[in-house]
Protein backbone atom coordinates (compact mmCIF):
# COMPACT_ATOMS: atom_id res chain seq x y z
CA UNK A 1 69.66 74.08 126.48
CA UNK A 2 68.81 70.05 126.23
CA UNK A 3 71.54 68.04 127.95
CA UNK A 4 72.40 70.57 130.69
CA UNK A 5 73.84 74.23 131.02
CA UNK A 6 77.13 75.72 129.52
CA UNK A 7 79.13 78.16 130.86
CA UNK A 8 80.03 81.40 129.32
CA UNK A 9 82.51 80.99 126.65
CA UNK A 10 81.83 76.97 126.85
CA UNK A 11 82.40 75.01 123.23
CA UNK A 12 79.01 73.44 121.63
CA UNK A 13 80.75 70.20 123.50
CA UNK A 14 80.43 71.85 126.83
CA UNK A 15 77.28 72.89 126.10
CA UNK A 16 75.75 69.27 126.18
CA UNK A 17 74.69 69.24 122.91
CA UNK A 18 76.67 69.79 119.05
CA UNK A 19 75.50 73.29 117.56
CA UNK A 20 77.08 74.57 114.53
CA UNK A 21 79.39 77.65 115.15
CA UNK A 22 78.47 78.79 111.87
CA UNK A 23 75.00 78.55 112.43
CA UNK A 24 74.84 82.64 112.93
CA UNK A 25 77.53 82.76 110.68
CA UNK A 26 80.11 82.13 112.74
CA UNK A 27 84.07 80.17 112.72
CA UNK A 28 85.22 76.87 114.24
CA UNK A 29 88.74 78.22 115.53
CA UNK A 30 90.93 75.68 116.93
CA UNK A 31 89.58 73.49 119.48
CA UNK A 32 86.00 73.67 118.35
CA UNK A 33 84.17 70.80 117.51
CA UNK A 34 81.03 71.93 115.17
CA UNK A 35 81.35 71.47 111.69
CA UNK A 36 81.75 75.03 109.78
CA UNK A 37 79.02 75.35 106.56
CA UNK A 38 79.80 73.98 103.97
CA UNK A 39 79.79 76.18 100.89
CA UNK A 40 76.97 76.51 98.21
CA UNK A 41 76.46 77.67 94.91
CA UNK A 42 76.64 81.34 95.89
CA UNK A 43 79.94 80.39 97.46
CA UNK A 44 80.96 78.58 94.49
CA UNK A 45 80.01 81.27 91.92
CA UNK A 46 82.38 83.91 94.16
CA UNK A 47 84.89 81.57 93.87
CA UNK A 48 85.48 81.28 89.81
CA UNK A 49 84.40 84.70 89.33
CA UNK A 50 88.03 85.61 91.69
CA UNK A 51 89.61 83.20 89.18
CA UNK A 52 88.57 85.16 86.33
CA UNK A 53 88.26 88.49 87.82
CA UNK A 54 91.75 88.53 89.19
CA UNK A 55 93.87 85.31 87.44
CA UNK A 56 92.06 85.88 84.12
CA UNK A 57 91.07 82.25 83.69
CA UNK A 58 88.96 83.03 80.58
CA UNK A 59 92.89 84.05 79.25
CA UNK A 60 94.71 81.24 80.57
CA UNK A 61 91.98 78.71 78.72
CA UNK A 62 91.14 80.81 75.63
CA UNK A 63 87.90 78.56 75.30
CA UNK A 64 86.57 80.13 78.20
CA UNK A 65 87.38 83.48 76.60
CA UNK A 66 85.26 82.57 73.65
CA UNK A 67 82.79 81.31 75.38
CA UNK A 68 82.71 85.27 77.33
CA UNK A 69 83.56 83.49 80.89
CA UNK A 70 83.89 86.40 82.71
CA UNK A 71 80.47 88.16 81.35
CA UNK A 72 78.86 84.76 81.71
CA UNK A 73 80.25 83.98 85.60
CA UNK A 74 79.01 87.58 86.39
CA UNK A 75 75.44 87.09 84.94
CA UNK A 76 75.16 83.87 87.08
CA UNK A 77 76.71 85.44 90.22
CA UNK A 78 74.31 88.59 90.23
CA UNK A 79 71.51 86.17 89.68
CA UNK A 80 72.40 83.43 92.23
CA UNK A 81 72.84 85.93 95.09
CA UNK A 82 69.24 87.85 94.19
CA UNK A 83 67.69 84.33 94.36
CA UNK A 84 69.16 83.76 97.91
CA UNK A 85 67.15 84.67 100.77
CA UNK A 86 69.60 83.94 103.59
CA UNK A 87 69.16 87.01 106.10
CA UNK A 88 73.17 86.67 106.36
CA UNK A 89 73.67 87.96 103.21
CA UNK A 90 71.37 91.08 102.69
CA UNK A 91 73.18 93.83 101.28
CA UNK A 92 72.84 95.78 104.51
CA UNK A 93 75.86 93.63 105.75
CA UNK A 94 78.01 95.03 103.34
CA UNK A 95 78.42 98.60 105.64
CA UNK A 96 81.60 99.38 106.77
CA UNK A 97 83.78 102.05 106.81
CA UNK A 98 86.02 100.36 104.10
CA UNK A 99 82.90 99.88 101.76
CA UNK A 100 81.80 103.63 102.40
CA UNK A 101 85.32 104.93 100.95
CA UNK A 102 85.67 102.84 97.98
CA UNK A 103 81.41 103.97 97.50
CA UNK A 104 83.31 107.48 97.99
CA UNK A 105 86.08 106.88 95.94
CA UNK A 106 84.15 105.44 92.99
CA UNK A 107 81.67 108.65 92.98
CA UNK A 108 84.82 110.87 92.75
CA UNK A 109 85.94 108.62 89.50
CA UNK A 110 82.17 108.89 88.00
CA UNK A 111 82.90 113.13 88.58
CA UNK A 112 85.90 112.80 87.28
CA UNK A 113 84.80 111.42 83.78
CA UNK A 114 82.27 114.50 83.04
CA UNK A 115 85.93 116.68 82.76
CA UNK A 116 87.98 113.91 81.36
CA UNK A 117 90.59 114.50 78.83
CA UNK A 118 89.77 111.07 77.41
CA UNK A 119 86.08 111.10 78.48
CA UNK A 120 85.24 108.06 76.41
CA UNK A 121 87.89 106.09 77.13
CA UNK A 122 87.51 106.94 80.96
CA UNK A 123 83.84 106.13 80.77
CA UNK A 124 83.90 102.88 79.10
CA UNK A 125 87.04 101.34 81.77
CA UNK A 126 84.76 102.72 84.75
CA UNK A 127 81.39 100.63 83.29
CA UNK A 128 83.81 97.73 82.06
CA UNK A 129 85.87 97.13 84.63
CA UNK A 130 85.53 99.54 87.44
CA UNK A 131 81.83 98.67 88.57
CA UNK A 132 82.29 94.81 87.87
CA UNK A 133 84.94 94.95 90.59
CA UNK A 134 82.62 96.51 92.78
CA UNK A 135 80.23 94.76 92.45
CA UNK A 136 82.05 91.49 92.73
CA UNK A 137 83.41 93.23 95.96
CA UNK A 138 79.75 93.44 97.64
CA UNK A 139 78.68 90.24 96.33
CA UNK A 140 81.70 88.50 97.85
CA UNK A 141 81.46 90.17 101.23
CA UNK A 142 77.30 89.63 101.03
CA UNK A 143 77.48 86.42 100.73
CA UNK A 144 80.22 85.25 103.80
CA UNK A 145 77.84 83.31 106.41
CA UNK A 146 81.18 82.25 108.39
CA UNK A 147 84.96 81.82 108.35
CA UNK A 148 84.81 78.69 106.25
CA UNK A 149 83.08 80.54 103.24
CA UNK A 150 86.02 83.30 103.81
CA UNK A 151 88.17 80.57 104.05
CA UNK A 152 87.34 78.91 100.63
CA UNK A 153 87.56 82.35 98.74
CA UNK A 154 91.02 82.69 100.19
CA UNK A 155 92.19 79.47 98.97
CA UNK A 156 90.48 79.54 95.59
CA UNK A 157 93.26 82.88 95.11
CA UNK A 158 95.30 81.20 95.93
CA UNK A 159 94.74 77.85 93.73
CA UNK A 160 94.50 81.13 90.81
CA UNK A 161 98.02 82.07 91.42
CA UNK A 162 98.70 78.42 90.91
CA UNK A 163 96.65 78.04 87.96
CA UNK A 164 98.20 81.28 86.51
CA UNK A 165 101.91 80.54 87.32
CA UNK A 166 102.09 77.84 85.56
CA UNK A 167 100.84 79.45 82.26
CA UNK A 168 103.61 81.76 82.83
CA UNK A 169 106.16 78.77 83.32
CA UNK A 170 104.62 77.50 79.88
CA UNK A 171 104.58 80.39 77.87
CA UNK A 172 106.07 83.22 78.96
CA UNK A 173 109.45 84.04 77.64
CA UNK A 174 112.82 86.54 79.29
CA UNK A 175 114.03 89.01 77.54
CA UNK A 176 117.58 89.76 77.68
CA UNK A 177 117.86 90.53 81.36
CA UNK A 178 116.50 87.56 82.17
CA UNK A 179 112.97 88.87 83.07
CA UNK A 180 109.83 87.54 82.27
CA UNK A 181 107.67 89.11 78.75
CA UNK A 182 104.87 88.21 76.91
CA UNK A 183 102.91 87.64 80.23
CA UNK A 184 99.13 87.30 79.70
CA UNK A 185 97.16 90.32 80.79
CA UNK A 186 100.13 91.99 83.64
CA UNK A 187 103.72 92.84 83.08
CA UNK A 188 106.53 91.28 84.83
CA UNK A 189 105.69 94.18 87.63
CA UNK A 190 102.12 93.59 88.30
CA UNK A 191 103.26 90.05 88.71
CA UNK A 192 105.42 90.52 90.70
CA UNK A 193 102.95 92.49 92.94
CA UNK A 194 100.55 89.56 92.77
CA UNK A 195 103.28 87.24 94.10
CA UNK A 196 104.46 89.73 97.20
CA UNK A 197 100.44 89.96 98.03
CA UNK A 198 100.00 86.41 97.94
CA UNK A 199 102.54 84.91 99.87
CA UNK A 200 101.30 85.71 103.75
CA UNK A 201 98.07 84.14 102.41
CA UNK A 202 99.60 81.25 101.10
CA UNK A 203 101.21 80.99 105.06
CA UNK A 204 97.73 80.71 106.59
CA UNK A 205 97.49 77.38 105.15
CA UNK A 206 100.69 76.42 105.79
CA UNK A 207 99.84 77.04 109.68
CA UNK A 208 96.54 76.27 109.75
CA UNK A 209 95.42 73.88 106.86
CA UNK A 210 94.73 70.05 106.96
CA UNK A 211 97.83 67.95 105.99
CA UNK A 212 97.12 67.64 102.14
CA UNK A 213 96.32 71.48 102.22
CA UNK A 214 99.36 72.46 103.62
CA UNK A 215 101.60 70.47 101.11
CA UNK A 216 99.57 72.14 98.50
CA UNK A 217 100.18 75.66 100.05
CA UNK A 218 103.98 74.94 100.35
CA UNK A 219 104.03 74.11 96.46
CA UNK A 220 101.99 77.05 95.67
CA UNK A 221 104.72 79.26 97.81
CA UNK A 222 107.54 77.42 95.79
CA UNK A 223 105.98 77.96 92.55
CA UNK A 224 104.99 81.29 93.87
CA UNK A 225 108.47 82.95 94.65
CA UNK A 226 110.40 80.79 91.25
CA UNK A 227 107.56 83.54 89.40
CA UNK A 228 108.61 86.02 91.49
CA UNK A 229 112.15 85.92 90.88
CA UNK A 230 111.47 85.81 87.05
CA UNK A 231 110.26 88.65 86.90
CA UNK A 232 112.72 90.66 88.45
CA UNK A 233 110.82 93.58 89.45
CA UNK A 234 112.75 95.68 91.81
CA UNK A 235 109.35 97.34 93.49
CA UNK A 236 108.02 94.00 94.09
CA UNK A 237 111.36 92.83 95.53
CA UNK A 238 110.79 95.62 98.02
CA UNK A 239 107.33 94.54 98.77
CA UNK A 240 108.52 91.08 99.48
CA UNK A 241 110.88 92.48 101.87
CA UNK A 242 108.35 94.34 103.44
CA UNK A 243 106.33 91.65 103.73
CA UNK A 244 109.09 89.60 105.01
CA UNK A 245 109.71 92.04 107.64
CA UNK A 246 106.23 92.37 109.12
CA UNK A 247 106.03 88.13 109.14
CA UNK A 248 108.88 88.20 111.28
CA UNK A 249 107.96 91.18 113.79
CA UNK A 250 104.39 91.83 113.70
CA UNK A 251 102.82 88.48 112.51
CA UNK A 252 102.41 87.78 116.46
CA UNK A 253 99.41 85.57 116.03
CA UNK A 254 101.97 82.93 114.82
CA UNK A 255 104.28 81.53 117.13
CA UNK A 256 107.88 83.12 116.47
CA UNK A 257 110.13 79.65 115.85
CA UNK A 258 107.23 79.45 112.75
CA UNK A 259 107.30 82.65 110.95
CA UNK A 260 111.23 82.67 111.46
CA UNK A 261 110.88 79.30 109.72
CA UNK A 262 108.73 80.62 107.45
CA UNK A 263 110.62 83.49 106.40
CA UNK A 264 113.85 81.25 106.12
CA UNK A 265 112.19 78.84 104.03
CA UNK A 266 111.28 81.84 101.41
CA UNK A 267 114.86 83.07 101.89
CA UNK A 268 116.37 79.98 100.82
CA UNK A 269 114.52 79.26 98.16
CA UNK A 270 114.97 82.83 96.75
CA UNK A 271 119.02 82.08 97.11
CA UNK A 272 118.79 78.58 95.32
CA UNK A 273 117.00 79.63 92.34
CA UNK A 274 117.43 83.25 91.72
CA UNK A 275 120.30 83.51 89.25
CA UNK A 276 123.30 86.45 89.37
CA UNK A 277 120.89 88.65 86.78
CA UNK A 278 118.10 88.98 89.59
CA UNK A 279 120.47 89.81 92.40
CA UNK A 280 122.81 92.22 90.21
CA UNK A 281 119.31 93.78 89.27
CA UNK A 282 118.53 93.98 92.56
CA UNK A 283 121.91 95.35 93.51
CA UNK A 284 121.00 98.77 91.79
CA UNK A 285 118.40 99.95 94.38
CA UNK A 286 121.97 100.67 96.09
CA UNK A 287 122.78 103.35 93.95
CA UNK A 288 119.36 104.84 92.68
CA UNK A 289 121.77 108.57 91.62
CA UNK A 290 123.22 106.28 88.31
CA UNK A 291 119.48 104.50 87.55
CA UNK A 292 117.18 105.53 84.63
CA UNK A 293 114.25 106.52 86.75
CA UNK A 294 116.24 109.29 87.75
CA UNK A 295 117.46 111.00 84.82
CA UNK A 296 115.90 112.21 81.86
CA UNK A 297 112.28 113.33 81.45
CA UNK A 298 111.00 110.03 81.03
CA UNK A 299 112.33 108.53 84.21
CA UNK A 300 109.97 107.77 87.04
CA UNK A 301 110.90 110.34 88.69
CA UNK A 302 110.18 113.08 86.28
CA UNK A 303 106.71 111.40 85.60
CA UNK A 304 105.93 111.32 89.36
CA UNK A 305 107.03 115.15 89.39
CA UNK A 306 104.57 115.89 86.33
CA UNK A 307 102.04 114.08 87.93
CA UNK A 308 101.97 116.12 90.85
CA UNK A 309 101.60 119.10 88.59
CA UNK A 310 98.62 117.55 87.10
CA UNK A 311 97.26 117.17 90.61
CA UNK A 312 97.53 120.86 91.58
CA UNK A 313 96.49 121.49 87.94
CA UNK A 314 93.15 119.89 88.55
CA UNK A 315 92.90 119.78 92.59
CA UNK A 316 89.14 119.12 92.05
CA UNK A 317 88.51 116.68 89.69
CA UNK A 318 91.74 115.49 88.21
CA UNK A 319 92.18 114.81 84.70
CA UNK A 320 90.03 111.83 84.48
CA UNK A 321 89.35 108.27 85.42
CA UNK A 322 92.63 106.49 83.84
CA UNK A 323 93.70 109.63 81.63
CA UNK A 324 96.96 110.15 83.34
CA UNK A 325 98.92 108.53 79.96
CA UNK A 326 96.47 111.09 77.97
CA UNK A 327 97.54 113.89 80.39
CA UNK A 328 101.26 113.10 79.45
CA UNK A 329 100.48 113.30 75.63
CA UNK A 330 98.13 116.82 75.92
CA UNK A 331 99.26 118.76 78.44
CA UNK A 332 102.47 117.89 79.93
CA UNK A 333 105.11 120.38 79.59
CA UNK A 334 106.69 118.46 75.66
CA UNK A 335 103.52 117.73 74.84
CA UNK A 336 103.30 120.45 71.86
CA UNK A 337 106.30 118.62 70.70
CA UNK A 338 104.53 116.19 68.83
CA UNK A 339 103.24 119.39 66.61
CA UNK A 340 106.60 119.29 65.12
CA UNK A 341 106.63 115.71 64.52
CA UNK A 342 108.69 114.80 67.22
CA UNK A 343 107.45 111.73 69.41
CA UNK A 344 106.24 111.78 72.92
CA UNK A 345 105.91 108.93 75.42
CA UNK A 346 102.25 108.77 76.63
CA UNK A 347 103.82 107.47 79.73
CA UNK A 348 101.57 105.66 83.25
CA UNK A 349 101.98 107.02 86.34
CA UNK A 350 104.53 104.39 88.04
CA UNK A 351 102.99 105.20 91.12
CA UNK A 352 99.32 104.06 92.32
CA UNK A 353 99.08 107.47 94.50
CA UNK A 354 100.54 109.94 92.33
CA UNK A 355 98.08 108.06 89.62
CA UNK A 356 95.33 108.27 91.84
CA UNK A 357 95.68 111.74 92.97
CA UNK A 358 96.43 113.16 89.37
CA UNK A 359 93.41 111.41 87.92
CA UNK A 360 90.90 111.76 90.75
CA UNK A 361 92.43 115.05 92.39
CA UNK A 362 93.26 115.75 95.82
CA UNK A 363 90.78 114.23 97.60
CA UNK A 364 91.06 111.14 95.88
CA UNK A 365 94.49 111.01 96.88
CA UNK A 366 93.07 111.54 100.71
CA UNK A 367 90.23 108.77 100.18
CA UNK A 368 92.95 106.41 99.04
CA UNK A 369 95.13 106.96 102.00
CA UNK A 370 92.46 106.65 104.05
CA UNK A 371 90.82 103.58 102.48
CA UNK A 372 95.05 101.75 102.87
CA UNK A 373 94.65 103.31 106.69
CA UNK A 374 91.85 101.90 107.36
CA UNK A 375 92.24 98.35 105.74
CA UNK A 376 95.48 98.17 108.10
CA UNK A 377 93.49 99.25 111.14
CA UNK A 378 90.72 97.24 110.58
CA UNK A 379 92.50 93.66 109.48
CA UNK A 380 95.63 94.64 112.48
CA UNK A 381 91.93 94.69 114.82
CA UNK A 382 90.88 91.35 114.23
CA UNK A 383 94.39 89.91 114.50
CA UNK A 384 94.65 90.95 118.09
CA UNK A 385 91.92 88.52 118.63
CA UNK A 386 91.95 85.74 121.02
CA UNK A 387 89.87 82.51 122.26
CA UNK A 388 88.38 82.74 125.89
CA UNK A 389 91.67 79.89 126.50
CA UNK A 390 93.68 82.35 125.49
CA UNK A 391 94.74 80.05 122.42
CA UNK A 392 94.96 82.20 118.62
CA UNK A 393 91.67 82.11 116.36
CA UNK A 394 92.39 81.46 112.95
CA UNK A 395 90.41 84.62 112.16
CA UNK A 396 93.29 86.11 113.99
CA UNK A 397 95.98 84.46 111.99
CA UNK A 398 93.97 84.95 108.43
CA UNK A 399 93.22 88.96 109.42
CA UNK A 400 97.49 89.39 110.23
CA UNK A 401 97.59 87.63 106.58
CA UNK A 402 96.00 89.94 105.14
CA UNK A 403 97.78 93.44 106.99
CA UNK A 404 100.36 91.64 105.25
CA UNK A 405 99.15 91.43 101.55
CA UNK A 406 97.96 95.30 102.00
CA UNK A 407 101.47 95.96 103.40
CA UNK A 408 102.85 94.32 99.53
CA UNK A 409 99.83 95.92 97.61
CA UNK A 410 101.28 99.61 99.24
CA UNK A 411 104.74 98.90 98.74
CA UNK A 412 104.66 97.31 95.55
CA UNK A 413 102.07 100.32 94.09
CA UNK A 414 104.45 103.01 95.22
CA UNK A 415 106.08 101.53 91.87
CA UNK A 416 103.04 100.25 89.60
CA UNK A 417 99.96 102.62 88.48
CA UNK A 418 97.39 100.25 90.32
CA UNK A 419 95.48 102.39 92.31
CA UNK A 420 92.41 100.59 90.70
CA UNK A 421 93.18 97.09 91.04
CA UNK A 422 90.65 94.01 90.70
CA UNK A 423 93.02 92.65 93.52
CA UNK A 424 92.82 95.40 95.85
CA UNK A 425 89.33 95.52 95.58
CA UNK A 426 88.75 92.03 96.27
CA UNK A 427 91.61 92.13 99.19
CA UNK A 428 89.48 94.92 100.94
CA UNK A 429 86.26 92.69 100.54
CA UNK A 430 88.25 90.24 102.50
CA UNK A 431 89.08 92.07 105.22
CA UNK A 432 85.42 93.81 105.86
CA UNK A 433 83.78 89.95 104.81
CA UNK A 434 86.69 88.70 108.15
CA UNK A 435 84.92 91.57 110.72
CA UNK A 436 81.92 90.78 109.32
CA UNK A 437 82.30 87.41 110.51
CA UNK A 438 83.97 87.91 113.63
CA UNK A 439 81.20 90.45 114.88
CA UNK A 440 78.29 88.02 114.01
CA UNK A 441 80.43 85.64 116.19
CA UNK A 442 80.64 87.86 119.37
CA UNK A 443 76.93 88.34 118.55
CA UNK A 444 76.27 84.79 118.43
CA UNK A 445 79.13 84.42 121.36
CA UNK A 446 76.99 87.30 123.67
CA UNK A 447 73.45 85.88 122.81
CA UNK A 448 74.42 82.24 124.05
CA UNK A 449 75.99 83.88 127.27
CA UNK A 450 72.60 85.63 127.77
CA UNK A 451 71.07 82.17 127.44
CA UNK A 452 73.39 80.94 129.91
CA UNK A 453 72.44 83.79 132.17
CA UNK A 454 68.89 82.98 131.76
CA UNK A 455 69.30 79.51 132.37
CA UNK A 456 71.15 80.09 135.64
CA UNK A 457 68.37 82.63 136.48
CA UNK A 458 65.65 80.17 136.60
CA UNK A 459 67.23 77.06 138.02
CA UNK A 460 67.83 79.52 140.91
CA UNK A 461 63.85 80.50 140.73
């Protein structure tokens, strides 16, 4: 190296002379002074296809709908990463275990269409929707060079559940219990899942953004939670909670007087503007023996109890790629009802693994588990990292951000038939895209020790 020698684990300072950290594709953490890449079109083209993918943009602005936005932004994106030659992004980096069970878990949905009981419907949601999200999901984690282009996809979700939030505000009306309706595109549930899921993002820029950034992520989280509590969704209040509960024991890569802060901060502005409807809503989770889900046969729990029947019905191949509604209108037990005119609620799931595991069968019950497991594992991993000083990365801080928006996403689907989720999908590309870039950092980190080594080694000569 020109300008002298570094030591192992020195900064690009130490080193004598300014080298990128990203330059292998790798993150400026705290206390590095390189300048992270900036992002390109590639990085751009990620970025709005999240906002349409996920906050339905193209909805939000109906120009962009009639302008097809979303088949338009996907066109560009496939053909801006095949023009790309950056060895960072060949699709080879895309292996992980995480990418290997949703490859598994989208080959048991393609089987699971040949015995459909709504083969045409099944097949035209898996080409439609299903493979768009994967292949959004590869794209996305392809195309990561370092932490800052992971960085900018976060925060573009982010700006989405701003950008969609505010539509809501606008248009959305409550019914009589004071909950949101007429949402575009997800019910008052879904959105409610969105919100849980986003907020421990939303607190990696409060920790670690610039100044303007963090005011921006401290509206978002107020705008954020006032969504939230219109909706009313009981499942999503228990994600939040379990959210809220992991930020203020396991989120260790934050200091505790912050995420105590944090958590009080949520807490108070949940008890300023929710409104005696939310909490007496919430109130009945204390006595689930008198609620609706539990009684009669179309209560959650009866359909959960079906559902496993169509599971052990089909243990193979399940009754098809987003059938299960079919499943309750063909060959659940009142089914022949409707033969004597009488009606019959083609009813979802309610519950992402009960939907996954009726639809796909057992083993795509097992691949789902294993694909949550994992995700935890994996994301948990990288938040246990630390800098040589001992100081926290922010890949560290961004990866416990994420255990916590799989921690909502679990929670909240125990409730909600989203087993299949665009935002699932795209929160698992996050987390392989994050040790993706951490291990071409230790890579980059090992190679300039070597260097070091080599250095030494010869002055010595």
């Amino acid at each position: 190296m020109r300008g002298g020698l570094a030591r192992p684990g020195a900064g690009p300072r130490d080193a004598g002379q300014p080298r990128s950290a990203e330059a292998g594709g790798l993150t400026g953490s705290p206390g590095l002074t390189s300048a992270p890449l900036k992002a390109d079109f590639l990085v751009w083209s990620v970025a709005v296809a999240l906002l349409s993918y996920v906050w339905r943009v193209h909805d939000v602005f109906p120009i962009l709908g009639k302008l097809k936005f979303s088949l338009m932004i996907t066109g560009i994106l496939v053909f801006v990463y095949f023009l790309d030659s950056d060895r960072r992004r060949k699709l080879e980096t895309v292996r992980h275990p995480i990418s290997t069970v949703v490859v598994f878990i989208t080959a048991l949905i393609a089987i699971s269409i040949t015995t459909s009981l709504n083969r045409d419907f099944s097949f035209n949601l898996f080409v439609k929707d299903h493979l768009r999200n994967i292949l959004l999901m590869a794209i996305l984690v392809a195309s990561v060079r370092g932490f800052n282009d992971l960085r900018v996809y976060v925060l573009t979700f982010i700006v989405g559940s701003l950008i969609f939030n505010q539509n809501v505000l606008r248009t959305a009306s409550l019914d009589g219990g004071g909950r949101l309706i007429d949402v575009l595109y997800y019910d008052a549930n879904d959105l409610a899942m969105l919100m849980a899921m986003t907020v421990p993002l939303i607190l990696f820029f409060v920790v670690r953004g610039r100044p303007a950034t963090k005011m921006f992520a401290v509206l978002c989280l107020a705008v954020n939670v006032l969504v939230f509590l219109r909706a009313g969704s009981r499942g999503g209040f228990l994600g939040l909670l379990a959210v809220g509960l992991y930020l203020l024991f396991q989120f260790s890569a934050v200091r505790k007087p912050t995420r105590f802060a944090a958590v009080g901060v949520i807490a108070v502005l949940m008890m300023t503007l929710a409104g005696n409807q939310f909490w007496g809503t919430m109130g009945t989770l204390l006595n689930l023996q008198g609620d609706y889900n539990m009684q009669g046969e179309n209560g959650r729990k009866a359909v959960w109890l079906r559902g496993i029947d169509y599971m052990m019905q089909r243990p193979v191949t399940g009754v098809g790629f987003q059938a299960f509604p079919t499943a309750e209108g063909t060959i659940s037990a009142h089914a022949d009802r409707q033969m004597y005119g009488l009606g019959v609620k083609w009813s979802a799931a309610h519950n992402s693994f009960i939907q996954i595991g009726a639809e796909l069968g057992i083993s795509g019950l097992v691949a789902f588990l294993v694909l949550l497991g994992y995700a935890v594992f994996t994301a948990q991993r990288l938040g246990q990292r630390r800098n040589p000083d001992g100081s926290v990365p922010d890949e560290a801080v961004m990866a416990q951000g994420l255990v916590g928006a799989v921690i909502a996403y679990g929670v909240c689907g125990f409730f909600l038939s989203q087993a299949y989720a665009c935002v699932s999908f795209m929160l698992f590309a996050m987390i392989v895209a994050l040790d993706k870039v951490c291990r071409m950092k230790d890579t980059e980190s090992a190679r300039g020790n070597m260097s070091w080594a080599h250095g030494t080694i010869r002055l010595r000569g």
